[in-house]
C-alpha atoms as a PDB file:
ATOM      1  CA  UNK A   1     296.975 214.026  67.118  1.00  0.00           C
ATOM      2  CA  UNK A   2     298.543 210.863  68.874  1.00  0.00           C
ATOM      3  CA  UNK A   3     295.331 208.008  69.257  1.00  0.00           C
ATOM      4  CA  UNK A   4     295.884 205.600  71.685  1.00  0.00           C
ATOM      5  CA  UNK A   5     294.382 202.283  71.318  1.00  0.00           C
ATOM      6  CA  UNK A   6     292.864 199.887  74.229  1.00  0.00           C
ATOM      7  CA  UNK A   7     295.309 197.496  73.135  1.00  0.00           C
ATOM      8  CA  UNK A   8     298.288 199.833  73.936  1.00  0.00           C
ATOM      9  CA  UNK A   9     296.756 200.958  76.696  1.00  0.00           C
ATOM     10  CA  UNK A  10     296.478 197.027  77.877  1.00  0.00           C
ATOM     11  CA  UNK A  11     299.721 196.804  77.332  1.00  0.00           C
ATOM     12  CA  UNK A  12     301.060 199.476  78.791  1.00  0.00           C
ATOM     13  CA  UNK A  13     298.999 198.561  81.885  1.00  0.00           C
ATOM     14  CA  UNK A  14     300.509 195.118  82.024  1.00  0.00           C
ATOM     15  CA  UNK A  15     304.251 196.508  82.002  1.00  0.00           C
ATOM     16  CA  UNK A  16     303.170 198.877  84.724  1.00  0.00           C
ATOM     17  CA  UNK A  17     301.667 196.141  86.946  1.00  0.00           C
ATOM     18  CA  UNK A  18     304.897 193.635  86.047  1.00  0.00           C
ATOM     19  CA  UNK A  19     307.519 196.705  86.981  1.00  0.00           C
ATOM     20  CA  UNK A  20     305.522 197.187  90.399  1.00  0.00           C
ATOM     21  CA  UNK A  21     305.660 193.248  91.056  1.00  0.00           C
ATOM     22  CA  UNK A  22     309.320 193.446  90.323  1.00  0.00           C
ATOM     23  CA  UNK A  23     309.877 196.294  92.696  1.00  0.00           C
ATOM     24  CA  UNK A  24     308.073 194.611  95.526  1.00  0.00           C
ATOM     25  CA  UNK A  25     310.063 191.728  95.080  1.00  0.00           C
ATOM     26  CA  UNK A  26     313.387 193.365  95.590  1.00  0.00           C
ATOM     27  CA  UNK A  27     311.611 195.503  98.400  1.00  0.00           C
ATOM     28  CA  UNK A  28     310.571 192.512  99.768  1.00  0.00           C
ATOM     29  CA  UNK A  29     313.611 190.521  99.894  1.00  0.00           C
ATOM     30  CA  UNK A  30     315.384 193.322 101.053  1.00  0.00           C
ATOM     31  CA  UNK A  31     312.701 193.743 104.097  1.00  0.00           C
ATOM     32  CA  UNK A  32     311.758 190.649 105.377  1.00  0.00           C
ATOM     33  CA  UNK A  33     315.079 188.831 104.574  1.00  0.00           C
ATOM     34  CA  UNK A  34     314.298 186.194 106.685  1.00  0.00           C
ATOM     35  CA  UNK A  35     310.786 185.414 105.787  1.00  0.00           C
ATOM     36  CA  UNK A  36     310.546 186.820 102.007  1.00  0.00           C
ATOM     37  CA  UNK A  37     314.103 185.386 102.043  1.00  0.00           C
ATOM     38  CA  UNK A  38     313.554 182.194 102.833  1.00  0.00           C
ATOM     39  CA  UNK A  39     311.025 181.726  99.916  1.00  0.00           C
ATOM     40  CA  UNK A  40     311.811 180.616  96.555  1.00  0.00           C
ATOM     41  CA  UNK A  41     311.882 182.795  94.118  1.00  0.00           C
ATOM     42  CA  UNK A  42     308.875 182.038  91.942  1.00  0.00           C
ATOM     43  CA  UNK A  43     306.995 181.619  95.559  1.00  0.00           C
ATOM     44  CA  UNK A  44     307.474 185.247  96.440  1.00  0.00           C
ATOM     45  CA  UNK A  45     306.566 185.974  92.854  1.00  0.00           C
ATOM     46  CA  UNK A  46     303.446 184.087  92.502  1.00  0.00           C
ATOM     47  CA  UNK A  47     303.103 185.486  96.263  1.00  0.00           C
ATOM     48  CA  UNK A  48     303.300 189.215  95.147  1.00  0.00           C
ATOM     49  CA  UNK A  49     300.872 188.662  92.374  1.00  0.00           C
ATOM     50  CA  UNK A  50     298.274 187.064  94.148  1.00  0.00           C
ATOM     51  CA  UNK A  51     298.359 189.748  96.709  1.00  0.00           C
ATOM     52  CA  UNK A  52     297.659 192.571  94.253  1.00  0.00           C
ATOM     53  CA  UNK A  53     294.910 190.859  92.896  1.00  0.00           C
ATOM     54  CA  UNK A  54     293.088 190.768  96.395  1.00  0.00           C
ATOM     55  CA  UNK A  55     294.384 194.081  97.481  1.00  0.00           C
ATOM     56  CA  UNK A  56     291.977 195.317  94.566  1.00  0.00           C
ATOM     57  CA  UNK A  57     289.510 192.898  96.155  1.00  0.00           C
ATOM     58  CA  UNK A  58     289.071 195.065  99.064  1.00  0.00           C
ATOM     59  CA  UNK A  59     289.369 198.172  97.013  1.00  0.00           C
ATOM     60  CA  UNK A  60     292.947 198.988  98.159  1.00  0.00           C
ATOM     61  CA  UNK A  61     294.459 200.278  94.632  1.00  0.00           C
ATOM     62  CA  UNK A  62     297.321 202.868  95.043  1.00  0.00           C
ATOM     63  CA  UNK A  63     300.652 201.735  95.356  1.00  0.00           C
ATOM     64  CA  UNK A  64     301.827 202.428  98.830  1.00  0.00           C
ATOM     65  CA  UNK A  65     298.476 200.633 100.278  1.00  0.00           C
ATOM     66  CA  UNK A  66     299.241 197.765  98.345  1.00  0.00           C
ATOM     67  CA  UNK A  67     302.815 197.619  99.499  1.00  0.00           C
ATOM     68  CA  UNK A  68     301.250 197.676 103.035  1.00  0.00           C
ATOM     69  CA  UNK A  69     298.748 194.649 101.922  1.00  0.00           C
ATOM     70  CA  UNK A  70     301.865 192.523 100.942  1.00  0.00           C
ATOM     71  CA  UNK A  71     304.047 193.679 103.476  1.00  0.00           C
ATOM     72  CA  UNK A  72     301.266 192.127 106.131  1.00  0.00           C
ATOM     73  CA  UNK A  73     301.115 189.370 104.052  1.00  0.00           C
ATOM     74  CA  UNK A  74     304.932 188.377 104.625  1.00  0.00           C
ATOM     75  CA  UNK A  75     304.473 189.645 108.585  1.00  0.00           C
ATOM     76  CA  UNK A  76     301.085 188.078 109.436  1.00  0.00           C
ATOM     77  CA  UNK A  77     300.090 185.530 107.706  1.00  0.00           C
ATOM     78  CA  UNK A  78     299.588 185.213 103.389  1.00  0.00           C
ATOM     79  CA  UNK A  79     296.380 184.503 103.923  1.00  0.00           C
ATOM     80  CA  UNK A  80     295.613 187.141 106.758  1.00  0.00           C
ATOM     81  CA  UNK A  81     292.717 188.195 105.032  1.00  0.00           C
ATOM     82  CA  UNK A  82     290.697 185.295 105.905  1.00  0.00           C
ATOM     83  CA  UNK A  83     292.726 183.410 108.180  1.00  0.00           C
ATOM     84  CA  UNK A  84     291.018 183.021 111.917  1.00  0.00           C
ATOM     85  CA  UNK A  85     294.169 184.148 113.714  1.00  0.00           C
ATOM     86  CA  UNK A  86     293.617 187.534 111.529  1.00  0.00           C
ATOM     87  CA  UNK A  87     289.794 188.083 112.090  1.00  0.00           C
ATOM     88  CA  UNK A  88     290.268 191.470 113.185  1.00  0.00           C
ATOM     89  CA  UNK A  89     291.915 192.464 109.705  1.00  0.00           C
ATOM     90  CA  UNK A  90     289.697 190.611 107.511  1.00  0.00           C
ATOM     91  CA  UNK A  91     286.850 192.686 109.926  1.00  0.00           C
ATOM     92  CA  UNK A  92     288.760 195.721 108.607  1.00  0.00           C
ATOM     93  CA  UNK A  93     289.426 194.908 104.903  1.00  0.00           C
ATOM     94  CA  UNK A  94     285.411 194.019 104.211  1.00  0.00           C
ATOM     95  CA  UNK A  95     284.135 197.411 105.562  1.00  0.00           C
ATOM     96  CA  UNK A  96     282.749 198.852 102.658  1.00  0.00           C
ATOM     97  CA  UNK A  97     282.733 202.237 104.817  1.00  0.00           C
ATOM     98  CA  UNK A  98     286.266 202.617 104.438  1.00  0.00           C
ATOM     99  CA  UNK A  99     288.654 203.238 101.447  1.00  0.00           C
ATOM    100  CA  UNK A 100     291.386 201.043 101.125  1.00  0.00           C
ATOM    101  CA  UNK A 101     293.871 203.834 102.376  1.00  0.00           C
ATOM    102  CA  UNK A 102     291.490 203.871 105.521  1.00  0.00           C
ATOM    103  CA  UNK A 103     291.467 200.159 105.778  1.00  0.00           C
ATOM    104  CA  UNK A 104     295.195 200.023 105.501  1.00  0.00           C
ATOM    105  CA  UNK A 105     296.001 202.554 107.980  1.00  0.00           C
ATOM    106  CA  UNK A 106     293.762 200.980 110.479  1.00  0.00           C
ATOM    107  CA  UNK A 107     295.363 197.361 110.112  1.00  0.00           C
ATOM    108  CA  UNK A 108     298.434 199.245 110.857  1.00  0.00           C
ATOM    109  CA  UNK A 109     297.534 200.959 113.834  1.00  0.00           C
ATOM    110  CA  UNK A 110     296.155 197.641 114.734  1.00  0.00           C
ATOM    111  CA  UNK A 111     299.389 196.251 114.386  1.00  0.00           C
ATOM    112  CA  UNK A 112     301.459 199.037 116.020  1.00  0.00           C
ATOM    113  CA  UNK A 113     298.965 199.664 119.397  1.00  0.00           C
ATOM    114  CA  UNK A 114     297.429 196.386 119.807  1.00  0.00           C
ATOM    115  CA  UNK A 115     299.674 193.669 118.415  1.00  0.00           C
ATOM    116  CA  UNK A 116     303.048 195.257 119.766  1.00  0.00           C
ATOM    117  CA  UNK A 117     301.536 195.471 123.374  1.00  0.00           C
END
């Protein structure tokens, strides 16, 4: 029988979490080239990393939803979650109601029928 201890489990988790931040970099660079471009690299690093540590703030855990957290983080603002210009998302990402696929798909719909009007 193959035991797996919290330590390896820790570990494992880390590498996980460091190959997603890697992926969102290149995703990001390759997406936003102008505005994820224009950063330096360590900036969109330390960028990426702070954003899936409030993602899981608002309870918004699996992968794609967090890829839509930084993605509005490069197209609205980084701080959109609390920034005034942004109220309506940081409205959206602090109702407890909703699960963070729910919140997500709401900011985007935001985004898509009110913003793009």
């Amino acid at each position: 029988m193959l035991i797996i201890r919290k330590g390896q489990m820790d570990t494992l988790g880390e590498y996980m979490n460091r190959c997603f931040e890697d992926d969102m970099y290149q995703y990001l660079r390759s997406r936003f080239k102008r505005r994820a471009g224009a950063m330096e690299k360590n900036e969109l690093r330390d960028l990426i990393h702070q954003g899936v540590e409030r993602a899981k703030l608002y309870g918004i855990k699996k992968k794609k939803d967090v890829r839509r957290y930084l993605e509005c983080m490069i197209d609205l603002e980084h701080d959109f979650d609390t920034n005034e210009k942004t109220i309506w998302a940081a409205n959206i990402l602090r109702d407890l109601s909703l699960s963070g696929s729910e919140k997500m798909d709401r900011i985007d719909n935001y985004q898509t029928f009110v913003l793009r009007e």
